[in-house]
C-alpha atoms as a PDB file:
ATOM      1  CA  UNK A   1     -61.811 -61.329 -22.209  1.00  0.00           C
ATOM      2  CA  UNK A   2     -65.068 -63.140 -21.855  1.00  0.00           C
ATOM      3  CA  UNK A   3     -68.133 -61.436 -20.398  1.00  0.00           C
ATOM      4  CA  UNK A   4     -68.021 -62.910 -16.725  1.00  0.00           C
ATOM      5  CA  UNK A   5     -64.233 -61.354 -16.160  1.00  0.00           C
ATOM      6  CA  UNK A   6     -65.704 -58.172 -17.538  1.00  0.00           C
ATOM      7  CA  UNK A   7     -68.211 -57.698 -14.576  1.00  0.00           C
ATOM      8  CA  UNK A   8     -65.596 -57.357 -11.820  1.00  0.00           C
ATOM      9  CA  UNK A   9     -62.866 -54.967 -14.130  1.00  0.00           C
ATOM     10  CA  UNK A  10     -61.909 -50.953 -14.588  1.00  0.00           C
ATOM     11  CA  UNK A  11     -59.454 -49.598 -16.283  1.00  0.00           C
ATOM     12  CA  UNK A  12     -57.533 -47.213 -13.577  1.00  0.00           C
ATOM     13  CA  UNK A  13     -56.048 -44.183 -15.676  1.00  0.00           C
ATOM     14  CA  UNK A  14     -53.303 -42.340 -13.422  1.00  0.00           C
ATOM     15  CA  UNK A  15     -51.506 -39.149 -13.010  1.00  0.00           C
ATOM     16  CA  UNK A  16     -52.219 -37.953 -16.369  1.00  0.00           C
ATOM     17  CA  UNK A  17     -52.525 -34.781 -15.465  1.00  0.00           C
ATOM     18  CA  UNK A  18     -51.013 -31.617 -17.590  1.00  0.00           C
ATOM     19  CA  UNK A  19     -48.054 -30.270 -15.079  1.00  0.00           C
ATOM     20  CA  UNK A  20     -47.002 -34.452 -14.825  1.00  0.00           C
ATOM     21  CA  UNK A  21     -47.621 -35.211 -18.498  1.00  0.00           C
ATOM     22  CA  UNK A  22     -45.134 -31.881 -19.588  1.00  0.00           C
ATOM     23  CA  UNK A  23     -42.529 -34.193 -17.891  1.00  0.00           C
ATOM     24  CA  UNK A  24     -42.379 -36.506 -21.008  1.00  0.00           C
ATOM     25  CA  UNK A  25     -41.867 -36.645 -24.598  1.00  0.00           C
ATOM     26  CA  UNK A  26     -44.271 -38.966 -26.598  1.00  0.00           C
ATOM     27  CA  UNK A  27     -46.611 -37.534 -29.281  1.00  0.00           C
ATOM     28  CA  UNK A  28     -48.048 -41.081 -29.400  1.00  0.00           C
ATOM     29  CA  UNK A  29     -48.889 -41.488 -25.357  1.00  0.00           C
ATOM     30  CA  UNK A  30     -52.355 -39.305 -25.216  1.00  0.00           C
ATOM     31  CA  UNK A  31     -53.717 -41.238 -28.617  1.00  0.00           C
ATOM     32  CA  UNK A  32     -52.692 -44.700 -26.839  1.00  0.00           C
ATOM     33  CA  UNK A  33     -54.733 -43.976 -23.783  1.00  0.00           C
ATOM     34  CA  UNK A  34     -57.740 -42.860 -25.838  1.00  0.00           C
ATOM     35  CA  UNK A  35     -57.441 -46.004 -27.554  1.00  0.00           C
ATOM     36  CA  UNK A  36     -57.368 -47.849 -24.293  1.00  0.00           C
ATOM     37  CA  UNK A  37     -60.048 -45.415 -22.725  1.00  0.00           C
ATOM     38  CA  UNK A  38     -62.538 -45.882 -26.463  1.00  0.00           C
ATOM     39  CA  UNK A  39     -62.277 -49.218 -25.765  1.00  0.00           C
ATOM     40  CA  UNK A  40     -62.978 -49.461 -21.963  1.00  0.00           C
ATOM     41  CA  UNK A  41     -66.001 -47.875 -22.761  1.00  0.00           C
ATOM     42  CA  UNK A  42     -67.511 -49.650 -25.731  1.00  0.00           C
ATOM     43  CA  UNK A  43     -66.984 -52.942 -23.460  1.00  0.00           C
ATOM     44  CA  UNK A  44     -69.250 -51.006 -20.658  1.00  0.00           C
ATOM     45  CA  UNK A  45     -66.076 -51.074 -18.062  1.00  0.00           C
ATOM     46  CA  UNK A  46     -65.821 -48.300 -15.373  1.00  0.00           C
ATOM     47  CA  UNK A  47     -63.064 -45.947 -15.637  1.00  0.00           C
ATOM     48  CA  UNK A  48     -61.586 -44.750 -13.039  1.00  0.00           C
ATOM     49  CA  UNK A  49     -59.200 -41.773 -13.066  1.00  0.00           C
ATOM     50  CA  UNK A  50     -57.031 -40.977 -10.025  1.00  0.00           C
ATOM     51  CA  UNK A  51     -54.773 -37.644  -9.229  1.00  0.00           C
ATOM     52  CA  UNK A  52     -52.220 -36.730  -6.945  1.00  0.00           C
ATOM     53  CA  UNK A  53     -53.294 -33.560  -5.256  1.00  0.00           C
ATOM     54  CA  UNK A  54     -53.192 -31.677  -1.907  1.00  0.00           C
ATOM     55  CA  UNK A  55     -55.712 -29.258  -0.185  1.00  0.00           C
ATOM     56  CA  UNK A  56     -54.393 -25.704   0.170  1.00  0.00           C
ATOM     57  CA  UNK A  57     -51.660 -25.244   2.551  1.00  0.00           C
ATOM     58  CA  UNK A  58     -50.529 -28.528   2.104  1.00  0.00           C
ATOM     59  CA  UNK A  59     -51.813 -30.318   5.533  1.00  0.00           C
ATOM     60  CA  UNK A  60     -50.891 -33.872   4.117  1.00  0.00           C
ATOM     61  CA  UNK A  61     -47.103 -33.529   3.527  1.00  0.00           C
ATOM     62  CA  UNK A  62     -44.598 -34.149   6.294  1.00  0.00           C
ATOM     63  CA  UNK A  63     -41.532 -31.664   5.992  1.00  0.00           C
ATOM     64  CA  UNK A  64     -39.505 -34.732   6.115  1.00  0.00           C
ATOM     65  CA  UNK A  65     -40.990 -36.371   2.561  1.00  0.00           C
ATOM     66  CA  UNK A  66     -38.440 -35.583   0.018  1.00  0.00           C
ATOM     67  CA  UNK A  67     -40.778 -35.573  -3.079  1.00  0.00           C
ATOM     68  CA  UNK A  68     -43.646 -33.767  -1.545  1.00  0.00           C
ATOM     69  CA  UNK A  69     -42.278 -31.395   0.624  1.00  0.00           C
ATOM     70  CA  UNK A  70     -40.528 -30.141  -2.671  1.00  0.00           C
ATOM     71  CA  UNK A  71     -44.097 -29.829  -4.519  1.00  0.00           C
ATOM     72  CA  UNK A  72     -45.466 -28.167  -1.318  1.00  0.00           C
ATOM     73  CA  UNK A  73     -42.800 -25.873  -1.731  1.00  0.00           C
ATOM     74  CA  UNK A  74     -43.356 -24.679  -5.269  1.00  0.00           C
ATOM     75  CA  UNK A  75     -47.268 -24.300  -4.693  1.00  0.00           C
ATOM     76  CA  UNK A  76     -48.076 -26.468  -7.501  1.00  0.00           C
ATOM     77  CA  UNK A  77     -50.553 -29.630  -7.105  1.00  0.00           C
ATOM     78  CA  UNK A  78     -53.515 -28.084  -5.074  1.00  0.00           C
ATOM     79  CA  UNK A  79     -56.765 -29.609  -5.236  1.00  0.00           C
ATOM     80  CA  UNK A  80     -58.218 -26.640  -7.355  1.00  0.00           C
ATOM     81  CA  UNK A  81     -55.242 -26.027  -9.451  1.00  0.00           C
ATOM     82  CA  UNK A  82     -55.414 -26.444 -13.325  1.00  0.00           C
ATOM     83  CA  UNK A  83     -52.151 -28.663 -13.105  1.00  0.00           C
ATOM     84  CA  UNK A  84     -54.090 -31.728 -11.359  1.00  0.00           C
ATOM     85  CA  UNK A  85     -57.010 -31.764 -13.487  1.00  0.00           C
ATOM     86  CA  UNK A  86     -57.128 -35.153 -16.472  1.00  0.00           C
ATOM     87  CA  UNK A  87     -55.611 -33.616 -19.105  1.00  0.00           C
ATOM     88  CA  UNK A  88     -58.249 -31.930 -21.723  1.00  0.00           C
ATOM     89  CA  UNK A  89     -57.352 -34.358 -24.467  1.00  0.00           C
ATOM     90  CA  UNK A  90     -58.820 -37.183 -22.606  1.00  0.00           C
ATOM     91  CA  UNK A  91     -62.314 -37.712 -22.759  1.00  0.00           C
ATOM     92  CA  UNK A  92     -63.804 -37.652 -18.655  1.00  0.00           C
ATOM     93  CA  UNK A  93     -67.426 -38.641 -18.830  1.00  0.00           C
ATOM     94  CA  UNK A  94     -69.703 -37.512 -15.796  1.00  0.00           C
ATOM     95  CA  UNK A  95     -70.207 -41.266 -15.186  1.00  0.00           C
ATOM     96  CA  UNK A  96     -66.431 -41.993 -14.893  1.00  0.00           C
ATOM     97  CA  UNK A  97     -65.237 -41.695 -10.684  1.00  0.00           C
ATOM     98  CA  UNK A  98     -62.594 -39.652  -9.866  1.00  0.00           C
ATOM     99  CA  UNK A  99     -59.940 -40.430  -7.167  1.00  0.00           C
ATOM    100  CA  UNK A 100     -57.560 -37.983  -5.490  1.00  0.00           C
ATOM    101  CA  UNK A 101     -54.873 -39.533  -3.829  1.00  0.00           C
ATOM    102  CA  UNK A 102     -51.690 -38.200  -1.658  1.00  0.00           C
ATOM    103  CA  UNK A 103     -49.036 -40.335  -2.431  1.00  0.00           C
ATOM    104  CA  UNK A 104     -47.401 -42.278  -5.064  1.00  0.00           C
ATOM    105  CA  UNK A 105     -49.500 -45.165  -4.871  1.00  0.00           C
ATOM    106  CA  UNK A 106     -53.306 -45.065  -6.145  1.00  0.00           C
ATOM    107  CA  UNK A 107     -54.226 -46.504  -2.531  1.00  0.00           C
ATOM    108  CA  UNK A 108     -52.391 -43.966  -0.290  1.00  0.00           C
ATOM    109  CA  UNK A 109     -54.776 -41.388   0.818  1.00  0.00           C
ATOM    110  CA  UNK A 110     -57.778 -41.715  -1.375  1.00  0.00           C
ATOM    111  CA  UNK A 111     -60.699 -44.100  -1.427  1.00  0.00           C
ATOM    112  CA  UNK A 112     -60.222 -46.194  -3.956  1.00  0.00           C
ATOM    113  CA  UNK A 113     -60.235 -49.140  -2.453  1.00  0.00           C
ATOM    114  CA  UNK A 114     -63.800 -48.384  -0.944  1.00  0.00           C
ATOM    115  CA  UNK A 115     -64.903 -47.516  -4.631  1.00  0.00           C
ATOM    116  CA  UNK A 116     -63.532 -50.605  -6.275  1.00  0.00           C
ATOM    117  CA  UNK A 117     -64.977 -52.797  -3.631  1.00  0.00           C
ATOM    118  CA  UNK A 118     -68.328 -51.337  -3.814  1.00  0.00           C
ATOM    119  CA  UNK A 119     -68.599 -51.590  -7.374  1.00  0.00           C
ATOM    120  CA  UNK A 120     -67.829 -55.356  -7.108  1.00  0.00           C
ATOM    121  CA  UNK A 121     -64.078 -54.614  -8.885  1.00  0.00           C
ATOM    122  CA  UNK A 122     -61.777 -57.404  -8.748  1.00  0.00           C
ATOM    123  CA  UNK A 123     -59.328 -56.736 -11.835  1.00  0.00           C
ATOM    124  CA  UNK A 124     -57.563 -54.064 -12.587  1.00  0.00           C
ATOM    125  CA  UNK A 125     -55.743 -52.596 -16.004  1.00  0.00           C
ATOM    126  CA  UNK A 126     -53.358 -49.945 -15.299  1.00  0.00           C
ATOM    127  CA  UNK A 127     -52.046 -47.171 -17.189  1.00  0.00           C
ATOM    128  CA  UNK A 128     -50.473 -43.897 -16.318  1.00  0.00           C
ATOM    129  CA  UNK A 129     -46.997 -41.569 -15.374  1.00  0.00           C
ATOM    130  CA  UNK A 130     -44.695 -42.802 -13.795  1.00  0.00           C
ATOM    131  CA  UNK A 131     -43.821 -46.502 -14.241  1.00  0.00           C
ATOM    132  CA  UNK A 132     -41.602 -46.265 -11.598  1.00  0.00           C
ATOM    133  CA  UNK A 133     -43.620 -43.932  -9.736  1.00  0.00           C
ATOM    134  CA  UNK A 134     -47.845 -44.465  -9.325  1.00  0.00           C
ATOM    135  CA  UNK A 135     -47.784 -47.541 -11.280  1.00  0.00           C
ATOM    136  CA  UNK A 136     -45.115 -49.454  -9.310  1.00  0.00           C
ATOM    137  CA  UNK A 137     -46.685 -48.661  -6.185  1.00  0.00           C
ATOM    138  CA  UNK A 138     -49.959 -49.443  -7.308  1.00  0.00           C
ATOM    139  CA  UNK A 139     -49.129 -52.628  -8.946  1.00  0.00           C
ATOM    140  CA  UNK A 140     -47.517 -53.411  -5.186  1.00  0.00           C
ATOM    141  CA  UNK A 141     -50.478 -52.509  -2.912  1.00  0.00           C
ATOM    142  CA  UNK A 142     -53.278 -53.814  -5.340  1.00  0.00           C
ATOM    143  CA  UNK A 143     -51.316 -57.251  -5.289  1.00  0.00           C
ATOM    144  CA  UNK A 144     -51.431 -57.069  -1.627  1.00  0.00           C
ATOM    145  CA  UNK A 145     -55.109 -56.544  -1.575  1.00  0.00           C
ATOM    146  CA  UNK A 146     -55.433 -59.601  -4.098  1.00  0.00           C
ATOM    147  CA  UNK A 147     -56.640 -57.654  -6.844  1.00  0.00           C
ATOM    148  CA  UNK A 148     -55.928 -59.179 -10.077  1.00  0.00           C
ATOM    149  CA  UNK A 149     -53.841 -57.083 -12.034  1.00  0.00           C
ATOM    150  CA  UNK A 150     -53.134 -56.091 -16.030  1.00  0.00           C
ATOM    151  CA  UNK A 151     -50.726 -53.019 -16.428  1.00  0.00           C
ATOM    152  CA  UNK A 152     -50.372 -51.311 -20.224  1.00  0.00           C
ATOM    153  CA  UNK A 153     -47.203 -51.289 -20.827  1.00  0.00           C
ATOM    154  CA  UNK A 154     -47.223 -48.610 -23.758  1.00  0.00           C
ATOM    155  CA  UNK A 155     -49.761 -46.890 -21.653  1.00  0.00           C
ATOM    156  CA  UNK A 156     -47.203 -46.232 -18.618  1.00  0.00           C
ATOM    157  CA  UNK A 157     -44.140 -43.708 -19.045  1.00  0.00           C
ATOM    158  CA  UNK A 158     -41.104 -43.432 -16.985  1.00  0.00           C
ATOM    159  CA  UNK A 159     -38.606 -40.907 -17.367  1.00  0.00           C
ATOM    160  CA  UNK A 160     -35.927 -43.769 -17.382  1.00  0.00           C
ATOM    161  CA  UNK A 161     -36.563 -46.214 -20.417  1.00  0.00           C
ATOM    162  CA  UNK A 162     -34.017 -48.850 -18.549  1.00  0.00           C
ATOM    163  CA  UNK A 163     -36.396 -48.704 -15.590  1.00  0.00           C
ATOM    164  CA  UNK A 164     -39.437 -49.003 -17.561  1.00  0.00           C
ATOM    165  CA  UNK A 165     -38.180 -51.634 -19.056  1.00  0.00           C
ATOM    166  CA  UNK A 166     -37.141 -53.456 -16.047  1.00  0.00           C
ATOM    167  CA  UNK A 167     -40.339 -52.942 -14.417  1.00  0.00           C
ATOM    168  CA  UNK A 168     -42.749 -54.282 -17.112  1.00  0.00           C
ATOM    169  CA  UNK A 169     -40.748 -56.926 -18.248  1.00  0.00           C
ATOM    170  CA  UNK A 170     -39.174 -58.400 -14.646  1.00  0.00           C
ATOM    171  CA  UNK A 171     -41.105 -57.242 -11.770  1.00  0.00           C
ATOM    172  CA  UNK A 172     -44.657 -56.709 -13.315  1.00  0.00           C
ATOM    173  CA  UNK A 173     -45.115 -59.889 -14.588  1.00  0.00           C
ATOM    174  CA  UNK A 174     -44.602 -61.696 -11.141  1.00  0.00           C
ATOM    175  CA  UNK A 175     -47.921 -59.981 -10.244  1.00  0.00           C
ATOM    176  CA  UNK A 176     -49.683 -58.565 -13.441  1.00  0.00           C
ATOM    177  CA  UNK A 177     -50.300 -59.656 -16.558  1.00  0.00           C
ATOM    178  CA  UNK A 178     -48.362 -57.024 -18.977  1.00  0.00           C
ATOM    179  CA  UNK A 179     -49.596 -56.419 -22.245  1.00  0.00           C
ATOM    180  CA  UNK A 180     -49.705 -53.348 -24.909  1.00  0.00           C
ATOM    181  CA  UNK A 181     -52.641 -51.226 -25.220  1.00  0.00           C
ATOM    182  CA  UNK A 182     -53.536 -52.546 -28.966  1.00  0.00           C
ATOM    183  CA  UNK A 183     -53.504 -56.358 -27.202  1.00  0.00           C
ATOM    184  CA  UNK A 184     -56.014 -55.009 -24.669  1.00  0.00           C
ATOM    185  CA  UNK A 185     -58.160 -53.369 -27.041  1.00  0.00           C
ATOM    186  CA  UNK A 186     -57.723 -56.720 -29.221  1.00  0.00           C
ATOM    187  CA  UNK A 187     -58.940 -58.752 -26.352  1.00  0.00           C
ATOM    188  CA  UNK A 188     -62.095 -56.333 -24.962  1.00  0.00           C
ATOM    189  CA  UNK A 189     -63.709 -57.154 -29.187  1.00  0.00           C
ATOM    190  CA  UNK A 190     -62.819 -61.048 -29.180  1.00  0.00           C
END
């Protein structure tokens, strides 16, 4: 990555929050995103971390949503609550900006797209839980909104391996580059 295509990308770090992250099973996940995350930062990118979360009495879920009406239900996910915080392994610096959204997609109820644009973002490297979840409908709207688009495929996780598999290997690439974390990393010191 040369130093012009460096001025216009962050790396967009999503849903890795402690009540989502439980979900999954890979000692190797959390070390692979602080890989991705040392390296962000010794190349001077912004990093931008976005959560799902809802205010108290969960105002922004419709009874009729099947997946949130079902976390508005248990009383998990509330804008204060431990469980939508980064997860304490990850290093959050007070200069990193950080996005609360209300959907599946990074987009969907938060400001991101008003942050990117104002920092003069253009390209995008994705990471985060689910692949078939906030990175799939990320990957979707960001297209739409002619970002340009990387997505880490070691440094998303989907409960189905098929569908990950499917997903970074079939549908990504027809908008997003797709590499591994280590090949990013490779690419931010050459």
């Amino acid at each position: 990555m040369t130093d012009a295509t460096r001025a216009d990308t962050a790396l967009l770090l999503m849903d890795l929050q402690p009540a989502i992250l439980a979900n999954y099973q890979d000692a190797e996940y959390l070390p692979r995103i602080a890989r991705a995350l040392a390296a962000a930062r010794a190349a001077a990118l912004p990093v931008i971390w976005v959560r799902v979360a809802f205010r108290n009495g969960y105002p922004e879920v419709a009874r009729d949503n099947p997946v949130f009406a079902g976390i508005s239900r248990s009383g998990r996910l509330t804008e204060t609550g431990a469980d939508t915080q980064i997860h304490p392994d990850l290093d959050v610096q007070p200069q990193d900006v950080l996005i609360t959204k209300r959907r599946f997609s990074a987009f969907a109820g938060s400001d991101l797209d008003v942050v990117l644009r104002a920092a003069g973002v253009r390209h995008l490297v994705l990471a985060g839980v689910s692949t078939s979840g906030v990175v799939l409908s990320t990957v979707r709207l960001a297209a739409d909104l002619d970002y340009r688009l990387t997505v880490l495929t070691d440094g998303c996780l989907d409960g189905d391996a098929e569908v990950h598999r499917v997903l970074t290997e079939k549908v990504f690439p027809r908008q997003a580059t797709v590499r591994s974390v280590d090949d990013w990393v490779a690419s931010l010191a050459g």
